[in-house]
C-alpha atoms as a PDB file:
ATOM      1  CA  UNK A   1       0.000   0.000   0.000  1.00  0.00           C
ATOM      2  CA  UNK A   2       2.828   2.531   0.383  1.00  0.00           C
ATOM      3  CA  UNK A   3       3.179   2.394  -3.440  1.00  0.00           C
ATOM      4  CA  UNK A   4      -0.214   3.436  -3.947  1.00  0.00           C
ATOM      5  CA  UNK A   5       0.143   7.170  -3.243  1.00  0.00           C
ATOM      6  CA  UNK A   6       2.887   7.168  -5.853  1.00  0.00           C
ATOM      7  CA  UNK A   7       1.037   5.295  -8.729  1.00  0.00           C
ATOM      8  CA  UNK A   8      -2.825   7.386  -8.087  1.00  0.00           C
ATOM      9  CA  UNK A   9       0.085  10.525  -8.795  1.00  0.00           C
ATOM     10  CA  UNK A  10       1.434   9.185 -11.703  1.00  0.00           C
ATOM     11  CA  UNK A  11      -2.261   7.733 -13.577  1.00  0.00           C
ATOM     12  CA  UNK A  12      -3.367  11.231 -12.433  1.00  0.00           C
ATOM     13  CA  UNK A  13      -0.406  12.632 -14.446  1.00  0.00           C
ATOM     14  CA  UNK A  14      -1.046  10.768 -17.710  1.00  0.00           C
ATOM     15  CA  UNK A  15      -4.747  11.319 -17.561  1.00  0.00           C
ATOM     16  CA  UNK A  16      -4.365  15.071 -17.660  1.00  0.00           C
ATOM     17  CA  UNK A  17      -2.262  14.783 -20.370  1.00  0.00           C
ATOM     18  CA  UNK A  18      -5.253  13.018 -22.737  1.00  0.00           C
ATOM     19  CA  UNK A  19      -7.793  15.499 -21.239  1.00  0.00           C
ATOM     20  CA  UNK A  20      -7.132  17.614 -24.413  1.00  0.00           C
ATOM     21  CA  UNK A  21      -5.700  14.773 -26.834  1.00  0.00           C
ATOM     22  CA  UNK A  22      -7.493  13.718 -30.025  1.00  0.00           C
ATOM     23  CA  UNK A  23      -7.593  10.352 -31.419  1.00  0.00           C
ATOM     24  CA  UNK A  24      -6.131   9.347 -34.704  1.00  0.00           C
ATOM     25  CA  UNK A  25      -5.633   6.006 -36.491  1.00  0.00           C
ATOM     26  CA  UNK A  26      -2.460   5.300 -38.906  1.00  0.00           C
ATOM     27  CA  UNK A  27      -0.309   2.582 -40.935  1.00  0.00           C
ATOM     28  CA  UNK A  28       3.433   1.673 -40.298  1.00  0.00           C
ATOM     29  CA  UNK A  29       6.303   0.443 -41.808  1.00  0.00           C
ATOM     30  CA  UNK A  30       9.697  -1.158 -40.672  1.00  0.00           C
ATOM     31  CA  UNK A  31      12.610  -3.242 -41.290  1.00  0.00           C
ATOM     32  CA  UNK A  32      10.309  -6.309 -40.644  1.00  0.00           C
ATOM     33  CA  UNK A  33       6.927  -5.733 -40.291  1.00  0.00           C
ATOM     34  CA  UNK A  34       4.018  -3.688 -41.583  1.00  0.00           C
ATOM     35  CA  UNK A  35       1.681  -2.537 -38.622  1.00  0.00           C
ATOM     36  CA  UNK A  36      -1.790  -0.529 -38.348  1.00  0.00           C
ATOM     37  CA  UNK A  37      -1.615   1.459 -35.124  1.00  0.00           C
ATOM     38  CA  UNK A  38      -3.966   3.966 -32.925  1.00  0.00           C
ATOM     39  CA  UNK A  39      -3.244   6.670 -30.325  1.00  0.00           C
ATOM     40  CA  UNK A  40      -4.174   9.476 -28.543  1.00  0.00           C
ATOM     41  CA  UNK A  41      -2.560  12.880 -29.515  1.00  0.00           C
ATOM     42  CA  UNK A  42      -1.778  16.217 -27.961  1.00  0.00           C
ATOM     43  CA  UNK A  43       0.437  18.976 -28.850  1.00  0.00           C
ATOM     44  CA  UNK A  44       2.893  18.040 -26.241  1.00  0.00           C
ATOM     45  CA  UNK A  45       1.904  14.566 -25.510  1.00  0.00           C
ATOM     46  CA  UNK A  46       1.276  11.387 -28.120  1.00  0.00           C
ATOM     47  CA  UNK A  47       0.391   7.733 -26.754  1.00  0.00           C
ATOM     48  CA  UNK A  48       0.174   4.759 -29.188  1.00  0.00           C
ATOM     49  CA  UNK A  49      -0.759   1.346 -29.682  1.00  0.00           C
ATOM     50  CA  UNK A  50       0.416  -0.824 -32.748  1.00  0.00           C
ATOM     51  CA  UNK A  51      -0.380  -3.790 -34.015  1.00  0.00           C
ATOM     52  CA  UNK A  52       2.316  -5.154 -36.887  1.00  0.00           C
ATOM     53  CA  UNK A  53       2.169  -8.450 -38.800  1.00  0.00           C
ATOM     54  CA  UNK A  54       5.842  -9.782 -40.386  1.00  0.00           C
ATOM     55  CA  UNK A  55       6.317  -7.929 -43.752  1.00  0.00           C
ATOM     56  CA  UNK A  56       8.268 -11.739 -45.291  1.00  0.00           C
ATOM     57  CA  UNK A  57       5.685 -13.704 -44.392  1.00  0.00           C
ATOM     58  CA  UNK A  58       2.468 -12.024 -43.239  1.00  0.00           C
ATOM     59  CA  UNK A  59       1.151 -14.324 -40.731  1.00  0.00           C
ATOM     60  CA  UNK A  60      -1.093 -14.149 -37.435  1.00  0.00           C
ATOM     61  CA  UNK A  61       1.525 -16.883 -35.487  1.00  0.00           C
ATOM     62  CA  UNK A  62       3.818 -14.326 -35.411  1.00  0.00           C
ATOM     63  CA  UNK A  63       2.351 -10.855 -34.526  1.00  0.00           C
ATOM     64  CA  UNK A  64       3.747  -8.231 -32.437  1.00  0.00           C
ATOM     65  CA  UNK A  65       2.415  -5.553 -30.514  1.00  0.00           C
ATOM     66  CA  UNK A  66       3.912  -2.389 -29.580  1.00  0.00           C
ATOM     67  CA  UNK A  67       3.578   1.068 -27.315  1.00  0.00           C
ATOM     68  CA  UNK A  68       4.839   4.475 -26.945  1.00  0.00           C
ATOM     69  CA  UNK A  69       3.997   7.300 -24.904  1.00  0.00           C
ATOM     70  CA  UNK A  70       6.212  10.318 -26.177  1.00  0.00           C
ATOM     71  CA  UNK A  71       6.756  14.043 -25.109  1.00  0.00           C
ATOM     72  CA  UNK A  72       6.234  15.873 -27.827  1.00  0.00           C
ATOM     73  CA  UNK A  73       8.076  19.260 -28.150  1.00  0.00           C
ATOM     74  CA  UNK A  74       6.882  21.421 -30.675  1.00  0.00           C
ATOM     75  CA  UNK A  75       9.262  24.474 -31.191  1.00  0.00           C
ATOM     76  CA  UNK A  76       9.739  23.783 -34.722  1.00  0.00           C
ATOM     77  CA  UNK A  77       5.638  24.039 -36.148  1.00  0.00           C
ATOM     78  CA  UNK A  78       5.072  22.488 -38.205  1.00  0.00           C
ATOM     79  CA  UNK A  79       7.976  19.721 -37.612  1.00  0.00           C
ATOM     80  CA  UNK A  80       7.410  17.841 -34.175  1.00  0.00           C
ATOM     81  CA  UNK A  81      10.092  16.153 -31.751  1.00  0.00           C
ATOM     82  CA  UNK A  82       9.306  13.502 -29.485  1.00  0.00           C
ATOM     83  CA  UNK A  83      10.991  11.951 -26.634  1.00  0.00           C
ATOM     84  CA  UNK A  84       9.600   9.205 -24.842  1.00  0.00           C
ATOM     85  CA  UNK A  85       9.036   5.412 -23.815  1.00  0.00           C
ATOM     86  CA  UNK A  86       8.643   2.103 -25.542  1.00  0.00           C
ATOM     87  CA  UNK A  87       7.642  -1.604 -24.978  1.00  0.00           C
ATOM     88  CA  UNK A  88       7.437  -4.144 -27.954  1.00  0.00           C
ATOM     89  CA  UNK A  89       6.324  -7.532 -27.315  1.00  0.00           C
ATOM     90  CA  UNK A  90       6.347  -9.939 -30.510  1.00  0.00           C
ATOM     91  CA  UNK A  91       5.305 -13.835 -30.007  1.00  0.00           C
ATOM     92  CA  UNK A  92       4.683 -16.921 -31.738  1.00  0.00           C
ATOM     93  CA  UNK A  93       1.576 -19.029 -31.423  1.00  0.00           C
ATOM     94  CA  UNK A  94       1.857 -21.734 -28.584  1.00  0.00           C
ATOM     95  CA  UNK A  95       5.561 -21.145 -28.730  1.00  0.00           C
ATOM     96  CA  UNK A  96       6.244 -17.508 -26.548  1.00  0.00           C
ATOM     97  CA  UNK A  97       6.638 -14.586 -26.334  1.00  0.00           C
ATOM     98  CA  UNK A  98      10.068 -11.766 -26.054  1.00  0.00           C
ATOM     99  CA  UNK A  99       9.415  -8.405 -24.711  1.00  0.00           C
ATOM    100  CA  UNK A 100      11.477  -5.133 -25.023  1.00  0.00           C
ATOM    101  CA  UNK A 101      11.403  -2.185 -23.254  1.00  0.00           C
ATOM    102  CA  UNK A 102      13.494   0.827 -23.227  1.00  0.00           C
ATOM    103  CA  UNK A 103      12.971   4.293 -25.434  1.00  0.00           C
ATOM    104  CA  UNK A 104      12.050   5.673 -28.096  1.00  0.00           C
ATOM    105  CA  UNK A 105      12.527   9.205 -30.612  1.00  0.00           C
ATOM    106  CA  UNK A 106      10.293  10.375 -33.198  1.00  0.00           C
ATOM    107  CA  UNK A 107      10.522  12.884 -35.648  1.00  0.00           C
ATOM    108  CA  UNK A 108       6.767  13.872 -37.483  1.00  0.00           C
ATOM    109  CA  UNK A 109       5.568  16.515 -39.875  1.00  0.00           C
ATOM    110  CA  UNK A 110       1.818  17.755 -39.801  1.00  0.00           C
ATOM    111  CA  UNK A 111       0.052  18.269 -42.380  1.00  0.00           C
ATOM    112  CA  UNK A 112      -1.783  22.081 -41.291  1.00  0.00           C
ATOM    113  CA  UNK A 113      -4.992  21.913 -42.872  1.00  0.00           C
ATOM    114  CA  UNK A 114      -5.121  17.690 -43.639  1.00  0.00           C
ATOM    115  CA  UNK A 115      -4.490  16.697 -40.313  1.00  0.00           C
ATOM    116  CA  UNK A 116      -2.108  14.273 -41.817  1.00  0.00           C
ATOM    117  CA  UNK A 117       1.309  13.601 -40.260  1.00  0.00           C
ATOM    118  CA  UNK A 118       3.839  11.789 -41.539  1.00  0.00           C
ATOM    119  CA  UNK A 119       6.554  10.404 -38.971  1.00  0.00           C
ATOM    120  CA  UNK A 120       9.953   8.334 -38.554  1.00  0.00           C
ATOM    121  CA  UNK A 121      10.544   7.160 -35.245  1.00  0.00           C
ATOM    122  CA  UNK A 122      13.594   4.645 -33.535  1.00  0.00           C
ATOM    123  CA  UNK A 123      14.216   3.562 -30.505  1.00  0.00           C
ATOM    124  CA  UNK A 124      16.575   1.473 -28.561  1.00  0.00           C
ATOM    125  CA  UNK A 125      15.187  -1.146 -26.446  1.00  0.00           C
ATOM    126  CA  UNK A 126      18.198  -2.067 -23.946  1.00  0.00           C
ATOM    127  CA  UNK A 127      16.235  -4.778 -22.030  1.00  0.00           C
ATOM    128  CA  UNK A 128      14.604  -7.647 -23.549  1.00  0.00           C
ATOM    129  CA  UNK A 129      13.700 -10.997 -22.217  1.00  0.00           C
ATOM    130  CA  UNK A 130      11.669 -14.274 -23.565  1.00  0.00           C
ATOM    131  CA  UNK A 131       9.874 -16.594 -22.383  1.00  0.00           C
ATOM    132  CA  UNK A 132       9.318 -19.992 -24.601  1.00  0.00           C
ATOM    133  CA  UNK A 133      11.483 -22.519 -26.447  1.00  0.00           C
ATOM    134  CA  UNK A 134      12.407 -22.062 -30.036  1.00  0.00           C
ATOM    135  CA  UNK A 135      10.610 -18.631 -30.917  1.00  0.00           C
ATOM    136  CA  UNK A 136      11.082 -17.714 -34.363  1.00  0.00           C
ATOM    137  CA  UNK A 137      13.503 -15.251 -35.479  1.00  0.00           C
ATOM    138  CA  UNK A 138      11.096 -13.091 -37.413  1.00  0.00           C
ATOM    139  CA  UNK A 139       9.865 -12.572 -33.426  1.00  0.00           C
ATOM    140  CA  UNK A 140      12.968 -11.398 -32.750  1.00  0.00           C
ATOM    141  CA  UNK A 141      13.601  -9.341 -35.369  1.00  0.00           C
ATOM    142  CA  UNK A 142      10.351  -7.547 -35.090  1.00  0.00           C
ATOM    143  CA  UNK A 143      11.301  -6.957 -31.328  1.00  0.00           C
ATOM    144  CA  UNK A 144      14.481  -5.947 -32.481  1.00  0.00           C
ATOM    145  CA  UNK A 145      13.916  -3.105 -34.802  1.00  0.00           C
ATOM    146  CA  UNK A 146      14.675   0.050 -34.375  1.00  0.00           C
ATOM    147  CA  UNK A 147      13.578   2.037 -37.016  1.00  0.00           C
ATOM    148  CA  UNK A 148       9.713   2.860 -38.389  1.00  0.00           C
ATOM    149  CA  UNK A 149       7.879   5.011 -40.694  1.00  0.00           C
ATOM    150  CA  UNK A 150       4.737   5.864 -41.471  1.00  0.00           C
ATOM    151  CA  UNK A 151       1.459   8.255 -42.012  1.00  0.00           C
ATOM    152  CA  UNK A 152      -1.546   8.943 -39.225  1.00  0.00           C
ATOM    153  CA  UNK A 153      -4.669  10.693 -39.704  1.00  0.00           C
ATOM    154  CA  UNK A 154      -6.092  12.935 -36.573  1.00  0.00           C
ATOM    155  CA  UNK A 155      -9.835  11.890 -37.052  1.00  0.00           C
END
């Protein structure tokens, strides 16, 4: 219970930072994987889910599913920085699972009057563990990427 204090501050935190956010939905690319993805997005604060499928050979065994909740600083309108976290977690059907966590840096441009945005982002995901025998190594590479691309539309 001593933790609780501390965690009611910090979901307090990251609900005030939606209060003003808009939804949008978008489609991704990487080294491995193509991915459809939704968030919630601010002008200072962008959270993310993604779902991605293995670009070689598209296939719901192997899927992986990733987050980011970025800082977004904005002192270059139209052209957006953002600094954040990450967690990827890729895993193959009755097999396991790896999971990677660690950070992540995106650069996006928006679209003024579209509410487009197109956006690179990598990250580095220093620690990753697994849990299974024999996982694929499309899972891993999909865990491991660390580059992305791709557009979003602000509905």
């Amino acid at each position: 219970m001593r933790n609780a204090k501390a965690t009611l501050l910090i979901l307090l935190l990251l609900a005030s930072f939606t209060l003003e956010a808009g939804p949008y939905v978008g489609i991704t690319q990487s080294t491995m994987s193509t991915g459809l993805e939704v968030g919630m997005l601010s002008r200072t604060f962008e959270q993310n889910l993604a779902l991605s499928l293995p670009s070689a050979s598209p296939s719901f065994e192997t899927p992986s599913v990733q987050t980011t909740m970025l800082y977004r600083f904005g002192h270059f309108s139209p052209l957006m920085i953002g600094m954040g976290m990450k967690a990827q977690l890729g895993w193959e059907h009755a097999v396991g699972y790896e999971l990677g966590l660690g950070f992540a840096l995106s650069l996006s441009y928006e679209f003024l009057f579209s509410r487009g945005i197109v956006f690179v982002e990598g990250s580095y995901l220093p620690w990753i563990t697994a849990q299974g025998s024999a996982i694929d190594a499309s899972v891993r590479d999909m865990v491991r990427q660390y580059i992305r691309f791709g557009y979003r539309q602000v509905l």
